[in-house]
PDB file of N, CA and C in Angstrom:
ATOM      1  N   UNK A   1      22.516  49.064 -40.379  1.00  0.00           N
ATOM      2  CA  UNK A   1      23.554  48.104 -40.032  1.00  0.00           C
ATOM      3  C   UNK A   1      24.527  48.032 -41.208  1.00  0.00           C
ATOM      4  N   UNK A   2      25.758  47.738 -41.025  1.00  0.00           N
ATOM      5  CA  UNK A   2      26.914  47.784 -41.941  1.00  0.00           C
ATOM      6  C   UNK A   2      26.347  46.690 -42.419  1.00  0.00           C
ATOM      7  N   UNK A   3      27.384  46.378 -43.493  1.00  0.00           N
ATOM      8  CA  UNK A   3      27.710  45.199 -44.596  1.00  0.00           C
ATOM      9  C   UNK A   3      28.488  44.346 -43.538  1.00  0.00           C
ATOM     10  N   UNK A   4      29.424  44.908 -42.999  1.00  0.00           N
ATOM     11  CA  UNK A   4      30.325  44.520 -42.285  1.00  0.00           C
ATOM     12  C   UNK A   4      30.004  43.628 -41.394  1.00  0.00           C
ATOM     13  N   UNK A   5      29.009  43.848 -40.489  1.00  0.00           N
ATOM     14  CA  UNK A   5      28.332  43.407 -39.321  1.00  0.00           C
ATOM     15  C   UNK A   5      27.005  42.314 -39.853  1.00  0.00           C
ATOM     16  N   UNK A   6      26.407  42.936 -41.239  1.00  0.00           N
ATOM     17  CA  UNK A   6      25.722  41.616 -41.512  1.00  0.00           C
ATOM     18  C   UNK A   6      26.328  40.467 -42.045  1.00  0.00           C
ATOM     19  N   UNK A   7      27.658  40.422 -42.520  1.00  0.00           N
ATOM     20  CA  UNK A   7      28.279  39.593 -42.610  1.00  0.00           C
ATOM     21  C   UNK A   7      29.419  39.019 -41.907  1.00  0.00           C
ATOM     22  N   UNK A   8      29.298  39.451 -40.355  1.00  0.00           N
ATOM     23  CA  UNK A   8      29.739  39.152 -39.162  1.00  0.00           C
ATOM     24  C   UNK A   8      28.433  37.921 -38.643  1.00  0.00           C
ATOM     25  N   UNK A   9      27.529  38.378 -38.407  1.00  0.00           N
ATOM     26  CA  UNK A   9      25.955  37.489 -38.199  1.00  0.00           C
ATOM     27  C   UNK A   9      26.084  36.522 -38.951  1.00  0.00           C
ATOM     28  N   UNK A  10      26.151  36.210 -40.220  1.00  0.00           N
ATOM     29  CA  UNK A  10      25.812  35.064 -41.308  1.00  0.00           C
ATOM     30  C   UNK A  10      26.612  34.176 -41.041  1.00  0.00           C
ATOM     31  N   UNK A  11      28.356  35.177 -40.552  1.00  0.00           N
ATOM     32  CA  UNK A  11      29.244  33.619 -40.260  1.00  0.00           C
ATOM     33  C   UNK A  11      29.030  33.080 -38.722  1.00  0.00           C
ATOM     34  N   UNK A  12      27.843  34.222 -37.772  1.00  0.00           N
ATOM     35  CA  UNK A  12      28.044  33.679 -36.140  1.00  0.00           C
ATOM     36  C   UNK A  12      27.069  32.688 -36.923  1.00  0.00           C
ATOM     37  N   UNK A  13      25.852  32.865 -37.517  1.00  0.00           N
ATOM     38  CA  UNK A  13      25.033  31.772 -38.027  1.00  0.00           C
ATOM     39  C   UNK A  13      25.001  30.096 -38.446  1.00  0.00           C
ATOM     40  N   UNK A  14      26.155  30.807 -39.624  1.00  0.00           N
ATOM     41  CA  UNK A  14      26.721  29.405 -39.633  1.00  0.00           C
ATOM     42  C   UNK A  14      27.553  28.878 -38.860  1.00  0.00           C
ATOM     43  N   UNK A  15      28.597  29.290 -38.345  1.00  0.00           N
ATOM     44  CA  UNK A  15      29.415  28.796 -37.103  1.00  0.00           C
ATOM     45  C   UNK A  15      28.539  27.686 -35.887  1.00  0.00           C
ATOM     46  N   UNK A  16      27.208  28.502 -35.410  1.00  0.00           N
ATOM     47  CA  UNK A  16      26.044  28.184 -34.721  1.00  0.00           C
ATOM     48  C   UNK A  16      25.467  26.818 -35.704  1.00  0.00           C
ATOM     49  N   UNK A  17      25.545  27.081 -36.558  1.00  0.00           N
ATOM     50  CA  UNK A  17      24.841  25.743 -37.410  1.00  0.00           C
ATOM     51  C   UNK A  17      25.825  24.737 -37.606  1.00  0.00           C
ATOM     52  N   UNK A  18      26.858  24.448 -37.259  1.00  0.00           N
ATOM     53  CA  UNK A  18      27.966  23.336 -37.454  1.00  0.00           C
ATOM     54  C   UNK A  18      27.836  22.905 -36.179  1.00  0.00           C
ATOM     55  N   UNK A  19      27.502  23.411 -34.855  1.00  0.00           N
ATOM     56  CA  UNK A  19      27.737  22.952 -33.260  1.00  0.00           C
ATOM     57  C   UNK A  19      27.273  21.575 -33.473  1.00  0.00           C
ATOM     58  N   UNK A  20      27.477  20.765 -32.110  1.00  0.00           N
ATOM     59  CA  UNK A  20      27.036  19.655 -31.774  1.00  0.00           C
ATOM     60  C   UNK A  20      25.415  19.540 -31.587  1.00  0.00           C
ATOM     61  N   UNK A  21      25.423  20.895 -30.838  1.00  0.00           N
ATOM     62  CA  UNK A  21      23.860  21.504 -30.447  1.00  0.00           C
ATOM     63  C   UNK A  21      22.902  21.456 -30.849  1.00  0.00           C
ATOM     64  N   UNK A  22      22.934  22.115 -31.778  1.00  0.00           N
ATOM     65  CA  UNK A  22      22.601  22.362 -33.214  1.00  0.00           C
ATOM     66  C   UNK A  22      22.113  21.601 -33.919  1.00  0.00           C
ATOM     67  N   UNK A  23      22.833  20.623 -34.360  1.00  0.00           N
ATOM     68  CA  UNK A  23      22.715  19.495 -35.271  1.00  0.00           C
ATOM     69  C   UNK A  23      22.278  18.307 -34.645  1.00  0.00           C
ATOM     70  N   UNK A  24      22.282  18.276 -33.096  1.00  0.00           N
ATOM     71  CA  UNK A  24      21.730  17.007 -32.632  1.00  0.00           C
ATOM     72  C   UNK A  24      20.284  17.596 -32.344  1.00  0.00           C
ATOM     73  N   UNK A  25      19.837  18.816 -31.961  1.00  0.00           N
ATOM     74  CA  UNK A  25      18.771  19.418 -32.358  1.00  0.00           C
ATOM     75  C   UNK A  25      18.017  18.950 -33.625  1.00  0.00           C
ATOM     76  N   UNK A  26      18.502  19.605 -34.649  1.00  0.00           N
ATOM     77  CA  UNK A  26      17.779  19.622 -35.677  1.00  0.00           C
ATOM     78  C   UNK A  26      17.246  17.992 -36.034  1.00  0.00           C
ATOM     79  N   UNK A  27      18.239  16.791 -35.891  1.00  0.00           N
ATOM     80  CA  UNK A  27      18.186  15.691 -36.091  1.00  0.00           C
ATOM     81  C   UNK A  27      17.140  15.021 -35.305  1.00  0.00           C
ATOM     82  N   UNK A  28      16.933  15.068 -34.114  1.00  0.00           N
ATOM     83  CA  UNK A  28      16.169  14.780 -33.160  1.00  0.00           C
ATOM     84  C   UNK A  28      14.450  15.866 -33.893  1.00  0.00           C
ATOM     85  N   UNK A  29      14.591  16.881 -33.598  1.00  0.00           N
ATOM     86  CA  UNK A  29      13.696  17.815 -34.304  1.00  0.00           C
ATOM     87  C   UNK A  29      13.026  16.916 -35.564  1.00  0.00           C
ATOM     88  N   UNK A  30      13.740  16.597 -36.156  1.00  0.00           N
ATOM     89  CA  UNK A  30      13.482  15.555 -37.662  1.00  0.00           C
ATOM     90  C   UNK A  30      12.517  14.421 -37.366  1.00  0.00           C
ATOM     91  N   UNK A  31      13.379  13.627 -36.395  1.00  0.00           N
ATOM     92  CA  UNK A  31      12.971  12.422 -35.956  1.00  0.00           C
ATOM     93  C   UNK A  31      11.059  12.629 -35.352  1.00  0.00           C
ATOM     94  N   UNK A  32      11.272  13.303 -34.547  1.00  0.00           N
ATOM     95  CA  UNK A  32       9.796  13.640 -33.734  1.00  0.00           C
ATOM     96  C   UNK A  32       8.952  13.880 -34.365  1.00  0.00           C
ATOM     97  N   UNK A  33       9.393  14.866 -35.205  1.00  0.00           N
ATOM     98  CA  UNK A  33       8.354  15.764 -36.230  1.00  0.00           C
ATOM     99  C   UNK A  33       7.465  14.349 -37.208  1.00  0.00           C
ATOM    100  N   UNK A  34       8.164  13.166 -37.284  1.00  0.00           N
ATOM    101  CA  UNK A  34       7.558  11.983 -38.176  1.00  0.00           C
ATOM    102  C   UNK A  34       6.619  11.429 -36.929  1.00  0.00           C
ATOM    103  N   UNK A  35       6.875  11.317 -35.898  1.00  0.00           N
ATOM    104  CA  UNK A  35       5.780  11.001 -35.132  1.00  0.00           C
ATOM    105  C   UNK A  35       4.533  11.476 -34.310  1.00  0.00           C
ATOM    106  N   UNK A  36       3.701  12.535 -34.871  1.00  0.00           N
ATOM    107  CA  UNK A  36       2.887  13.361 -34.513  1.00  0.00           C
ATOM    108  C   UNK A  36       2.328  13.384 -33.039  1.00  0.00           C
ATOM    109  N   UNK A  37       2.259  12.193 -32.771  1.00  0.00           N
ATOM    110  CA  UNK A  37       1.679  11.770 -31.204  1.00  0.00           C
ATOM    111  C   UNK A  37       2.406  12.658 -30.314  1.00  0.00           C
ATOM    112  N   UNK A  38       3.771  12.014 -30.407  1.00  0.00           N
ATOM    113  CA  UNK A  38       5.073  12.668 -29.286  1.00  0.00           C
ATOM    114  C   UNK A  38       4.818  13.918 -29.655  1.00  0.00           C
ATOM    115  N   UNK A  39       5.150  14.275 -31.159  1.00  0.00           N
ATOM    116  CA  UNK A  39       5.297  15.894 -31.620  1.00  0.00           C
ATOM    117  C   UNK A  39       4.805  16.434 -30.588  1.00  0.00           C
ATOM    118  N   UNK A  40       3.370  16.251 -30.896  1.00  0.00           N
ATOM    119  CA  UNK A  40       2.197  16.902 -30.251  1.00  0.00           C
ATOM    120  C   UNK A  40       2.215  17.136 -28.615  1.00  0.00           C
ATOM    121  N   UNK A  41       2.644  15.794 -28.330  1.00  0.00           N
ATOM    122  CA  UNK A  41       2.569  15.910 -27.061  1.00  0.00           C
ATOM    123  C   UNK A  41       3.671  16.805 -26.304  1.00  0.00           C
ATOM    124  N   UNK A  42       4.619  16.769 -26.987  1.00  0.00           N
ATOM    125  CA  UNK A  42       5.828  17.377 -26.322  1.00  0.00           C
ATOM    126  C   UNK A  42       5.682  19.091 -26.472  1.00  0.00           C
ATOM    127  N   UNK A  43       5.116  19.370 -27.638  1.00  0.00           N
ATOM    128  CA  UNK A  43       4.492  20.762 -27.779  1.00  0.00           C
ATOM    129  C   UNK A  43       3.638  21.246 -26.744  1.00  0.00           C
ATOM    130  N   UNK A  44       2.742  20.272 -26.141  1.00  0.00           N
ATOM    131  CA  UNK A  44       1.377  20.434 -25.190  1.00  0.00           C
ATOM    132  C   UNK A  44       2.607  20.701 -23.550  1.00  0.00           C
ATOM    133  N   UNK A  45       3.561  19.736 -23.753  1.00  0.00           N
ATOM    134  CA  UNK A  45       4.685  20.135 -22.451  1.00  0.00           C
ATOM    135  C   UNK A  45       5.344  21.460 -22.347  1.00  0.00           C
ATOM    136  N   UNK A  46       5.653  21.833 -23.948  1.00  0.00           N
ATOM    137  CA  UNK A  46       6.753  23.210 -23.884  1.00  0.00           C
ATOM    138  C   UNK A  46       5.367  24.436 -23.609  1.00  0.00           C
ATOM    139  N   UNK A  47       4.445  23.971 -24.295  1.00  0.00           N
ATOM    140  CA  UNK A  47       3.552  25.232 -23.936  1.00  0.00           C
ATOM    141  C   UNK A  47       3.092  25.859 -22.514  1.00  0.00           C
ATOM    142  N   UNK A  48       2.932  24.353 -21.709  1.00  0.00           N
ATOM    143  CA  UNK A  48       2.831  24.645 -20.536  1.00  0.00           C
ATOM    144  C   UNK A  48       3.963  24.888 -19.274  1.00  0.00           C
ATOM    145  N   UNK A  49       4.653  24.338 -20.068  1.00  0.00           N
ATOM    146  CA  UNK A  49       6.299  25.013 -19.116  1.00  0.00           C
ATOM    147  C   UNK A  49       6.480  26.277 -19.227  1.00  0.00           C
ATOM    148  N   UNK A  50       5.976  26.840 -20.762  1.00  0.00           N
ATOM    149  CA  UNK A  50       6.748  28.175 -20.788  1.00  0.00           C
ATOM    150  C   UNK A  50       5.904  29.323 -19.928  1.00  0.00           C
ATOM    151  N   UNK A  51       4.601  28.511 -20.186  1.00  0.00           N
ATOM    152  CA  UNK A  51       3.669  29.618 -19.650  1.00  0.00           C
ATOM    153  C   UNK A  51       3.832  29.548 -17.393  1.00  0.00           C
ATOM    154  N   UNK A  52       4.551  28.096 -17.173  1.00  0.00           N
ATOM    155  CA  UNK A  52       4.367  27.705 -15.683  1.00  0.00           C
ATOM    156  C   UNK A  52       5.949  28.694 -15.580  1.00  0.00           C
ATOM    157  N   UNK A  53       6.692  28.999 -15.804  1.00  0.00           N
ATOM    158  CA  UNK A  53       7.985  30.162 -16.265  1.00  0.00           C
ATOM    159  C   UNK A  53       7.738  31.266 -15.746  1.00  0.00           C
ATOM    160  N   UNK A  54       6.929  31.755 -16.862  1.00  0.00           N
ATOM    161  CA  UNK A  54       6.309  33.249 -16.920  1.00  0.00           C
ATOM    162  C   UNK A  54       5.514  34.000 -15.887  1.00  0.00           C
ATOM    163  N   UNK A  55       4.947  33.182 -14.522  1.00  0.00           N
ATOM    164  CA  UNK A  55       3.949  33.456 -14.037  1.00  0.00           C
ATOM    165  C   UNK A  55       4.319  33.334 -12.621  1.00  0.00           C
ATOM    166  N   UNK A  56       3.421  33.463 -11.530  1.00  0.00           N
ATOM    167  CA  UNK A  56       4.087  33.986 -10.382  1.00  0.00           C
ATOM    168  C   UNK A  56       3.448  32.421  -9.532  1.00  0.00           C
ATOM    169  N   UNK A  57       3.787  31.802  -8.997  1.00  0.00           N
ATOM    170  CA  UNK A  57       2.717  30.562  -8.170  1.00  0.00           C
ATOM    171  C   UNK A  57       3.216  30.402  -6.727  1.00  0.00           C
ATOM    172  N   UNK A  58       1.895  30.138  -5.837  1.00  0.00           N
ATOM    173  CA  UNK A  58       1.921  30.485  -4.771  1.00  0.00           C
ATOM    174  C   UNK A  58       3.460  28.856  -4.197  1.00  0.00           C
ATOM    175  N   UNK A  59       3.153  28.129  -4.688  1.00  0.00           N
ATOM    176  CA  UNK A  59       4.070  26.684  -4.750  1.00  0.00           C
ATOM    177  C   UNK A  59       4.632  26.369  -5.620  1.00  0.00           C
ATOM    178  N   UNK A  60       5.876  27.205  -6.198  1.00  0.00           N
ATOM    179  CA  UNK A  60       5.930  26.863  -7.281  1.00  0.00           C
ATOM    180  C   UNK A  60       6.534  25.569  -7.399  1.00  0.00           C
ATOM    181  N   UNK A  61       7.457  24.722  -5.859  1.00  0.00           N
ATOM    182  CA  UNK A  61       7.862  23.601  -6.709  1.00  0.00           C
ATOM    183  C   UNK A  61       7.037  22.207  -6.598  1.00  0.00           C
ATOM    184  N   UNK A  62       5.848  22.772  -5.315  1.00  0.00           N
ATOM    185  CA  UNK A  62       4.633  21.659  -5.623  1.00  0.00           C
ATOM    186  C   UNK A  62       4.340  21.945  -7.114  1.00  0.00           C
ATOM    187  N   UNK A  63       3.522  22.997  -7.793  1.00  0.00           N
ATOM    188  CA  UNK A  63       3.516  23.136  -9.044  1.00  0.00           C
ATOM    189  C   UNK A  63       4.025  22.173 -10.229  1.00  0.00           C
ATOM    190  N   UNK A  64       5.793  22.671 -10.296  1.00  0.00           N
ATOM    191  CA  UNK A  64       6.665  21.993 -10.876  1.00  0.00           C
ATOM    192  C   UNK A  64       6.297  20.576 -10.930  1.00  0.00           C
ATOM    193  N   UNK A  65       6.294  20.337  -9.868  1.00  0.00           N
ATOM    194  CA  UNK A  65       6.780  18.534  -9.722  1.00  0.00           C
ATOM    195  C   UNK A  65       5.480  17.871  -9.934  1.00  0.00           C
ATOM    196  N   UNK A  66       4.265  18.867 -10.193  1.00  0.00           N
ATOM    197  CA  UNK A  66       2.932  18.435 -10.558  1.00  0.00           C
ATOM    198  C   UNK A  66       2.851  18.262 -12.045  1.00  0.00           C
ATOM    199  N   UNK A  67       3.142  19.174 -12.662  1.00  0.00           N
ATOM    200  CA  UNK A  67       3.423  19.592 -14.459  1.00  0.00           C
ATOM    201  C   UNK A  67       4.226  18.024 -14.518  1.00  0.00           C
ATOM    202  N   UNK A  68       5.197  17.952 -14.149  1.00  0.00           N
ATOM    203  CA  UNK A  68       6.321  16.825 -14.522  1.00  0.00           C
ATOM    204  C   UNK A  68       5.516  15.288 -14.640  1.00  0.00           C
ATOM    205  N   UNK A  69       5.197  15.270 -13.508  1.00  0.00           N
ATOM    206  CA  UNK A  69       4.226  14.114 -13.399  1.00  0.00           C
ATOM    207  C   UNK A  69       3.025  13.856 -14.458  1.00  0.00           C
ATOM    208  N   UNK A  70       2.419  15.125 -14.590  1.00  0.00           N
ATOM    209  CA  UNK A  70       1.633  15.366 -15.782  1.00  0.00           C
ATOM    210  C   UNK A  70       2.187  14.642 -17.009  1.00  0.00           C
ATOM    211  N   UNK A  71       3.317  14.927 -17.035  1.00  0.00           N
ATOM    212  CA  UNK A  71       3.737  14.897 -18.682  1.00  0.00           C
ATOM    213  C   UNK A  71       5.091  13.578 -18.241  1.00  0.00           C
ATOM    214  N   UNK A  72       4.746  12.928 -18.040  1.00  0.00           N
ATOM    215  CA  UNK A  72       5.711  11.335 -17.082  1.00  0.00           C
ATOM    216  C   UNK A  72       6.295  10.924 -18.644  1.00  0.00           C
ATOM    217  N   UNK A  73       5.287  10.901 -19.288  1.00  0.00           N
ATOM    218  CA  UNK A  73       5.124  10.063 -20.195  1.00  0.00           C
ATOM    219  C   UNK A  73       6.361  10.024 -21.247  1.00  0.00           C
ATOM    220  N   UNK A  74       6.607  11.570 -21.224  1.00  0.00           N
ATOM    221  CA  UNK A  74       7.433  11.693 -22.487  1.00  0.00           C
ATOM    222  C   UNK A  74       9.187  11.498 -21.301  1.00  0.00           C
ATOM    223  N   UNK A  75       9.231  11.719 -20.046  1.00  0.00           N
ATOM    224  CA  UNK A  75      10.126  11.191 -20.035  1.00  0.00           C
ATOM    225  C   UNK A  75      11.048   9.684 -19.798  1.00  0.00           C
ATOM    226  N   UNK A  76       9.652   9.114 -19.963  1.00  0.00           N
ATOM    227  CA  UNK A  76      10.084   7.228 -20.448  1.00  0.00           C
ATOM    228  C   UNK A  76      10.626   7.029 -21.952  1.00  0.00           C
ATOM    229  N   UNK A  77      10.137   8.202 -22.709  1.00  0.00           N
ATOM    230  CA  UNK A  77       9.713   8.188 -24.173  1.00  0.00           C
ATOM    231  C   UNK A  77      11.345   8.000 -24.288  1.00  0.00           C
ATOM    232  N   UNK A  78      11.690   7.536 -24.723  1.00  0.00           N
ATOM    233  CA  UNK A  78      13.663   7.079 -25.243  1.00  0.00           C
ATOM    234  C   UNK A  78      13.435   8.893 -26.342  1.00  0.00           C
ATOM    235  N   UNK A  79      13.000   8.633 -27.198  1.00  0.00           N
ATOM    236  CA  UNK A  79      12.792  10.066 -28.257  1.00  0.00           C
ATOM    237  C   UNK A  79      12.642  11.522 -27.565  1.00  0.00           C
ATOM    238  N   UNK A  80      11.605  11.283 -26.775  1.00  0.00           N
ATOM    239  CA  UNK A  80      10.949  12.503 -26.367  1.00  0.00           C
ATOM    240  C   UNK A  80      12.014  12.607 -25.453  1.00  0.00           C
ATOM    241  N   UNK A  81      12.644  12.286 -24.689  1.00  0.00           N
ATOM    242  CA  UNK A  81      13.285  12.569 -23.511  1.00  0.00           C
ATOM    243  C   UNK A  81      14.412  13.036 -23.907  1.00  0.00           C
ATOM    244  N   UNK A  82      15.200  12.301 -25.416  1.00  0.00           N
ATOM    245  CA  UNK A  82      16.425  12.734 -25.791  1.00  0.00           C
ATOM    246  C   UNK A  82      15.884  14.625 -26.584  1.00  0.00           C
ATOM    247  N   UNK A  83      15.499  14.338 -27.342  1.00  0.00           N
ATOM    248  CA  UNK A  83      14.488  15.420 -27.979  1.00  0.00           C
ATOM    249  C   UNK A  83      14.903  17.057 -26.762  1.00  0.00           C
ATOM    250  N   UNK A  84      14.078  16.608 -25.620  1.00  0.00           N
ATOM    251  CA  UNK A  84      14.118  17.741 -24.498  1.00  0.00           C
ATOM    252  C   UNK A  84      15.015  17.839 -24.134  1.00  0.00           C
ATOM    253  N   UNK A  85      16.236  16.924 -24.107  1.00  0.00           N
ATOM    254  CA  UNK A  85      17.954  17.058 -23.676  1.00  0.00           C
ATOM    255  C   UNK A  85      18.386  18.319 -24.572  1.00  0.00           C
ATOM    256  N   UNK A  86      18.282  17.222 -26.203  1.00  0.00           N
ATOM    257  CA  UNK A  86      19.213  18.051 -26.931  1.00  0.00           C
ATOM    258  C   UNK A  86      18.217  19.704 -27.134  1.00  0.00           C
ATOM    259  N   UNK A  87      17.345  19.980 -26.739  1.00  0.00           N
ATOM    260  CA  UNK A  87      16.794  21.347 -27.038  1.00  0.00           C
ATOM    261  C   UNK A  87      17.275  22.268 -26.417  1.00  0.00           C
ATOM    262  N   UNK A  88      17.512  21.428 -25.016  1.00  0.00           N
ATOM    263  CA  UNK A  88      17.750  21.865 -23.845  1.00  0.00           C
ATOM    264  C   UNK A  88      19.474  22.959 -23.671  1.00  0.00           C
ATOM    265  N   UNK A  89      20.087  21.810 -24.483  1.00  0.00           N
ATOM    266  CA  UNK A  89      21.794  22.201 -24.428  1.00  0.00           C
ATOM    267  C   UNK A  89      21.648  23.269 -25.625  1.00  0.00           C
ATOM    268  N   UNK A  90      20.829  22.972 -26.777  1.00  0.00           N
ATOM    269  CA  UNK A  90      20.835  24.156 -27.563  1.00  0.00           C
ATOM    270  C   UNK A  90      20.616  25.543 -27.318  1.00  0.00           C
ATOM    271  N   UNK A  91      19.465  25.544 -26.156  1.00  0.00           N
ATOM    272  CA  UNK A  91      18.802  26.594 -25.929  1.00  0.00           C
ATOM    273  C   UNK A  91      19.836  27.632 -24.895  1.00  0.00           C
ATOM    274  N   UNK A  92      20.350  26.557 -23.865  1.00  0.00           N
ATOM    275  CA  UNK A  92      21.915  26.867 -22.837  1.00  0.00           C
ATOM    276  C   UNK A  92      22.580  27.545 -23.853  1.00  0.00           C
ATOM    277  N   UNK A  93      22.999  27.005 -25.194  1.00  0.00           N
ATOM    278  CA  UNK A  93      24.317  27.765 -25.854  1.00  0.00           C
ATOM    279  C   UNK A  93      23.604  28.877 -26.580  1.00  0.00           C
ATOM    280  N   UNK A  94      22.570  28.962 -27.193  1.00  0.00           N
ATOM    281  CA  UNK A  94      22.030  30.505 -27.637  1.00  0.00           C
ATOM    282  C   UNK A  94      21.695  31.561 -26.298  1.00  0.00           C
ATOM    283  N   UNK A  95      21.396  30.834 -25.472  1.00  0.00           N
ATOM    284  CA  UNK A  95      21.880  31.694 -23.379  1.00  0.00           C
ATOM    285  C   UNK A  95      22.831  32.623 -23.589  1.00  0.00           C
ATOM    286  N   UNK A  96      23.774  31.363 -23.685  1.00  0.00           N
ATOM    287  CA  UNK A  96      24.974  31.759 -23.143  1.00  0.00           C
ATOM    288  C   UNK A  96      25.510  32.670 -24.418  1.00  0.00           C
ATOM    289  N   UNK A  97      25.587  32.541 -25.543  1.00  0.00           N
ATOM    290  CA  UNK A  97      25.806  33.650 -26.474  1.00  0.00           C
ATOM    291  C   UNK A  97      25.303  35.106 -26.125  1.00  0.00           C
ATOM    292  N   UNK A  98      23.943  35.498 -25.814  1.00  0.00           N
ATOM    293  CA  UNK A  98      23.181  35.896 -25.553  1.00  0.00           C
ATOM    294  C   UNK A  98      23.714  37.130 -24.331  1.00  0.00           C
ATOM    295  N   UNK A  99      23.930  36.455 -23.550  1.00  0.00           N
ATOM    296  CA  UNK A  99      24.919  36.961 -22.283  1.00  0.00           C
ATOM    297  C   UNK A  99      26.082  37.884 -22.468  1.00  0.00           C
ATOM    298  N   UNK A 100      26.731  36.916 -23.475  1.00  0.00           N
ATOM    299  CA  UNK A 100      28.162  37.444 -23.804  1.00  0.00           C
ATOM    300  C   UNK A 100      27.918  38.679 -24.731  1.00  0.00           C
ATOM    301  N   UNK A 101      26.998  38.672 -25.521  1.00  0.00           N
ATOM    302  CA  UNK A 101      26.863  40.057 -25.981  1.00  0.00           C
ATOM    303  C   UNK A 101      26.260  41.142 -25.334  1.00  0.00           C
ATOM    304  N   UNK A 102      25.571  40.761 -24.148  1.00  0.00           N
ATOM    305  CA  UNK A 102      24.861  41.743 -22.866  1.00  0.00           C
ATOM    306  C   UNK A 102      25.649  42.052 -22.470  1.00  0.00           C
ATOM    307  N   UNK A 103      26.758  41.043 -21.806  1.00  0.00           N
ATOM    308  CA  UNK A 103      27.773  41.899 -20.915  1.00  0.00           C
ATOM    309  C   UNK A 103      28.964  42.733 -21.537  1.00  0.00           C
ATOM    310  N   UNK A 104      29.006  42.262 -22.923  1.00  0.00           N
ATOM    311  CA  UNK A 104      30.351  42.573 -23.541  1.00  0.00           C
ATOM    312  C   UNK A 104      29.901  44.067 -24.695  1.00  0.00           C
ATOM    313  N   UNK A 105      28.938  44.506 -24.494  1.00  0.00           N
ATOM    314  CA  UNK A 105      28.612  45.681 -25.564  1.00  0.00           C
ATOM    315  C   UNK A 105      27.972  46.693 -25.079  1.00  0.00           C
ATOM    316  N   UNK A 106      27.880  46.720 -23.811  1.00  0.00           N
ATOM    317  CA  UNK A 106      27.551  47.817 -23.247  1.00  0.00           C
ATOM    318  C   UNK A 106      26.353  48.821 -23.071  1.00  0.00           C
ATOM    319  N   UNK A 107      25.124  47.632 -23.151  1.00  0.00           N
ATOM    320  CA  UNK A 107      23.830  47.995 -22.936  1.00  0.00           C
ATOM    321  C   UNK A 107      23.459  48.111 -21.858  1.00  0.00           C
ATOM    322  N   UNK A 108      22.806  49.456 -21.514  1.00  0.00           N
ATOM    323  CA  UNK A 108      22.451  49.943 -20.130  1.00  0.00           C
ATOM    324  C   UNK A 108      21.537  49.011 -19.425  1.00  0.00           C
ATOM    325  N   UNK A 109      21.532  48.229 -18.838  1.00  0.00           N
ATOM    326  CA  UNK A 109      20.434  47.667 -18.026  1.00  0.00           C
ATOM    327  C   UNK A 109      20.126  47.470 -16.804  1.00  0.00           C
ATOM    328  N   UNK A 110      20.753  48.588 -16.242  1.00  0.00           N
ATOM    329  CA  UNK A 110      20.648  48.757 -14.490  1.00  0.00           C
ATOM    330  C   UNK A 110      19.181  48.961 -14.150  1.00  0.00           C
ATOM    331  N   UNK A 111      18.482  49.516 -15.407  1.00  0.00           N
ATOM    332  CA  UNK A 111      16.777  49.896 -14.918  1.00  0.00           C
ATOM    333  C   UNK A 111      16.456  48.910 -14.236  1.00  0.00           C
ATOM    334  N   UNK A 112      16.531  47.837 -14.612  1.00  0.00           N
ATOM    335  CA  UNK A 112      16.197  46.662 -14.565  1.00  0.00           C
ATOM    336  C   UNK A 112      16.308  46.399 -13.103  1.00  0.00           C
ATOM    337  N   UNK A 113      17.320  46.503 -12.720  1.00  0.00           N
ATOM    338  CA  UNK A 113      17.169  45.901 -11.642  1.00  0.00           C
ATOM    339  C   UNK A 113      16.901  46.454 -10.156  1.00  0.00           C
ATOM    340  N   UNK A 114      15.991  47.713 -10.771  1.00  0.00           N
ATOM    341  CA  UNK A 114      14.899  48.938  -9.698  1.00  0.00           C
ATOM    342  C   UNK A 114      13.902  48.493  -9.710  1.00  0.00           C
TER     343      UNK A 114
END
């Protein structure tokens, strides 16, 4: 990789680290991390979302709406609930970055969709 291009990255980096996103992330991130309970618990939610994602289910939105109920708790939580917002919009804008360099650089990925 050039010089050029790693110091193209450092400023998308920081650019990415000034967002709203970002920083209401990290802040929230801060906040939780002092309360181990939520921490924890909200970890025990992302683990099982990511893995209820990944996998094929015969129902998936009985499923869904089963997980949710499961985990009620954290969305009363004023913290936990903001917490999963702002992760949420963060995770949308590293997406959507994400995209824009898929579609815009010219990586073959028609396999994909055989």
């Amino acid at each position: 990789m050039s010089g050029e291009t790693q110091l193209l990255m450092e400023q998308l980096v920081d650019a990415v680290k000034r967002t709203q996103e970002y920083n209401q992330y990290q802040t929230l991130l801060e906040n939780v991390r002092k309360r181990p309970e939520i921490y924890q618990r909200i970890g025990e939610f992302r683990r099982r979302s990511i893995a209820f994602q990944m996998t094929d289910h015969a129902n998936p939105i009985e499923e869904n709406n089963q997980l949710q109920k499961e985990f009620a708790d954290l969305q009363v939580n004023g913290l936990a609930n903001e917490f999963l917002a702002a992760e949420h919009q963060y995770c949308m804008m590293i997406k959507r970055m994400q995209g824009y360099f898929l579609e815009n650089l010219d990586l073959a990925l028609e396999f994909l969709d055989e």
